[in-house]
Protein backbone atom coordinates (compact mmCIF):
# COMPACT_ATOMS: atom_id res chain seq x y z
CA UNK A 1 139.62 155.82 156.70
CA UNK A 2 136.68 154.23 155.53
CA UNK A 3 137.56 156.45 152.00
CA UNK A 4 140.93 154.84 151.74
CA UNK A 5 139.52 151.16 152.43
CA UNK A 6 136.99 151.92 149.68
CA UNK A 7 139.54 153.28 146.94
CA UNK A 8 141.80 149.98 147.93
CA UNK A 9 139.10 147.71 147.22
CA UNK A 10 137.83 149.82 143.69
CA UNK A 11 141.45 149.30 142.86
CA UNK A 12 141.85 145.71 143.54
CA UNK A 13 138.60 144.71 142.07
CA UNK A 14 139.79 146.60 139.04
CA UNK A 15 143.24 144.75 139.00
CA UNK A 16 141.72 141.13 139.54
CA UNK A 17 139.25 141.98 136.48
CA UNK A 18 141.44 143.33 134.06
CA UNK A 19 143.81 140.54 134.24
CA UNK A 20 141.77 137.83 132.90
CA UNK A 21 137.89 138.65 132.10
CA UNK A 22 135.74 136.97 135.34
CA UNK A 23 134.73 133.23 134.58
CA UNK A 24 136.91 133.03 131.81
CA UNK A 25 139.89 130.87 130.73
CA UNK A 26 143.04 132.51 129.35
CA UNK A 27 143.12 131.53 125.61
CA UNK A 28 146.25 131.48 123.51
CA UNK A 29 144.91 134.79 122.74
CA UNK A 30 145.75 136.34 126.00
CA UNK A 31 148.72 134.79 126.43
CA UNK A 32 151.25 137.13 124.91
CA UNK A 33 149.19 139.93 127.25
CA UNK A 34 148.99 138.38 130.50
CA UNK A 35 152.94 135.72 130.69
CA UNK A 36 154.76 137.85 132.72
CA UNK A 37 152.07 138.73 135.30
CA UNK A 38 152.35 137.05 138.30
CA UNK A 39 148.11 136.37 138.62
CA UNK A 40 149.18 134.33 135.38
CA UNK A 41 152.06 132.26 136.89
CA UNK A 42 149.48 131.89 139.90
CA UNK A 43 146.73 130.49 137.50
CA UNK A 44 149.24 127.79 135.14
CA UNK A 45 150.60 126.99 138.64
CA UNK A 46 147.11 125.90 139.48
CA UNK A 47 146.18 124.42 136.30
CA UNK A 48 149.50 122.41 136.43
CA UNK A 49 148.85 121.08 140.09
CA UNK A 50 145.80 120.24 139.16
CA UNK A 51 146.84 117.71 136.32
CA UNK A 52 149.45 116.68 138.95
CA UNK A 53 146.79 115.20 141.19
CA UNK A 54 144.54 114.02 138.25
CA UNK A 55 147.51 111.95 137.64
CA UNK A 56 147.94 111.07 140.67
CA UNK A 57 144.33 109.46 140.83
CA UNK A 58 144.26 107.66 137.56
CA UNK A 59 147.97 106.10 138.85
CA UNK A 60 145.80 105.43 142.16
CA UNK A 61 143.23 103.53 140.01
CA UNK A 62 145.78 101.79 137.64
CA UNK A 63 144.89 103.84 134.75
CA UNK A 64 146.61 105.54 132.09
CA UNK A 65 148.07 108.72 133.56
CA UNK A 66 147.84 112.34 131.58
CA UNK A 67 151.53 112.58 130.98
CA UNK A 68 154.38 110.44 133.14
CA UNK A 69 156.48 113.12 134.45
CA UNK A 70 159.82 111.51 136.32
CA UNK A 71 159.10 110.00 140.15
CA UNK A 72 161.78 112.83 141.63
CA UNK A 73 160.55 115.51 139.58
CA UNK A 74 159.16 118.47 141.62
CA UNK A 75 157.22 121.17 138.80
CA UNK A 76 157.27 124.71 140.56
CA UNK A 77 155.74 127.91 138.33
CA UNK A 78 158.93 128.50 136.28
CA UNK A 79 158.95 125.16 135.33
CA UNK A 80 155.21 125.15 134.16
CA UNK A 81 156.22 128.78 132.59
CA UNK A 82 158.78 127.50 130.68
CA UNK A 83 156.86 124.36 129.10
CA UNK A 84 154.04 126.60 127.99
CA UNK A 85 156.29 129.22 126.45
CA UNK A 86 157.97 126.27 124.42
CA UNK A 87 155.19 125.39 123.54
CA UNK A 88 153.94 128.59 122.46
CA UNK A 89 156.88 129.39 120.04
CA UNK A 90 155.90 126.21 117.85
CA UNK A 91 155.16 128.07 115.25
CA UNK A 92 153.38 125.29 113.38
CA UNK A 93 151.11 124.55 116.75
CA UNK A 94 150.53 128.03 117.29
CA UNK A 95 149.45 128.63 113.37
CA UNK A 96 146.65 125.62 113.62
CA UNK A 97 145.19 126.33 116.59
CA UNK A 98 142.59 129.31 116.83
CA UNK A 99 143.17 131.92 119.13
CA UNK A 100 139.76 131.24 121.45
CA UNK A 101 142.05 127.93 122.15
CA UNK A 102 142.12 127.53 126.19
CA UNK A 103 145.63 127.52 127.68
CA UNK A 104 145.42 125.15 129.88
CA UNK A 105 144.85 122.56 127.38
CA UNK A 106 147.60 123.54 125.32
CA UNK A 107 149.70 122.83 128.99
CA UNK A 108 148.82 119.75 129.34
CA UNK A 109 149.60 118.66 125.41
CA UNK A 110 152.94 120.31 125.93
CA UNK A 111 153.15 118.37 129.31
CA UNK A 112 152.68 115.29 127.25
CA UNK A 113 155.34 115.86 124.85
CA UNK A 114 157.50 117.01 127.81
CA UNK A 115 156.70 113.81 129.91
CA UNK A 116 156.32 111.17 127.32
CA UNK A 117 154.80 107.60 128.75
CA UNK A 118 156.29 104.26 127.56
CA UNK A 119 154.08 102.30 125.64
């Protein structure tokens, strides 16, 4: 028993590192390797929550929010998904940006061009 616990834990360990390296950020590099993993929708789920409530606090403190996504508007993981893979098949983005470029950045410009706010 204590075997089978071990070998379970060798192989999770060894799926949770070879998905993204430890302490790293996926970069546009690892994108094309990692979209249709689930860890990955997990992460740009986070990421995208997170921006969420950092808008949320700069509305809070009558500042300029990241992006101005509609009131009503509830962003789940396919939604997130689907912004970043737009974004990512702009070619002329994709050509000018080098491929060490963190993901999560490049989700929150295409959440600004998604979410434009008024002027």
């Amino acid at each position: 028993m204590k075997r089978r616990m071990l070998v379970v834990g060798i192989v999770l360990l060894w799926m949770l590192v070879s998905i993204v390296p430890l302490g790293a950020d996926p970069t546009v590099k690892d994108y094309v390797r990692y979209k249709e993993t689930q860890t990955f929708a997990i992460y740009i789920t986070g990421v995208g929550d997170g921006f969420l409530w950092a808008n949320a606090e700069l509305i809070t403190r009558k500042q300029k929010p990241l992006y101005c996504q509609p009131g009503k508007l509830t962003l789940q993981a396919d939604n997130y998904l689907e912004i970043l893979d737009r974004k990512m098949k702009d070619h002329e983005f994709v050509e000018h940006i080098p491929s060490y470029f963190p993901l999560a950045r490049v989700l929150l410009e295409a959440l600004q061009e998604t979410f434009l706010c008024d002027k």
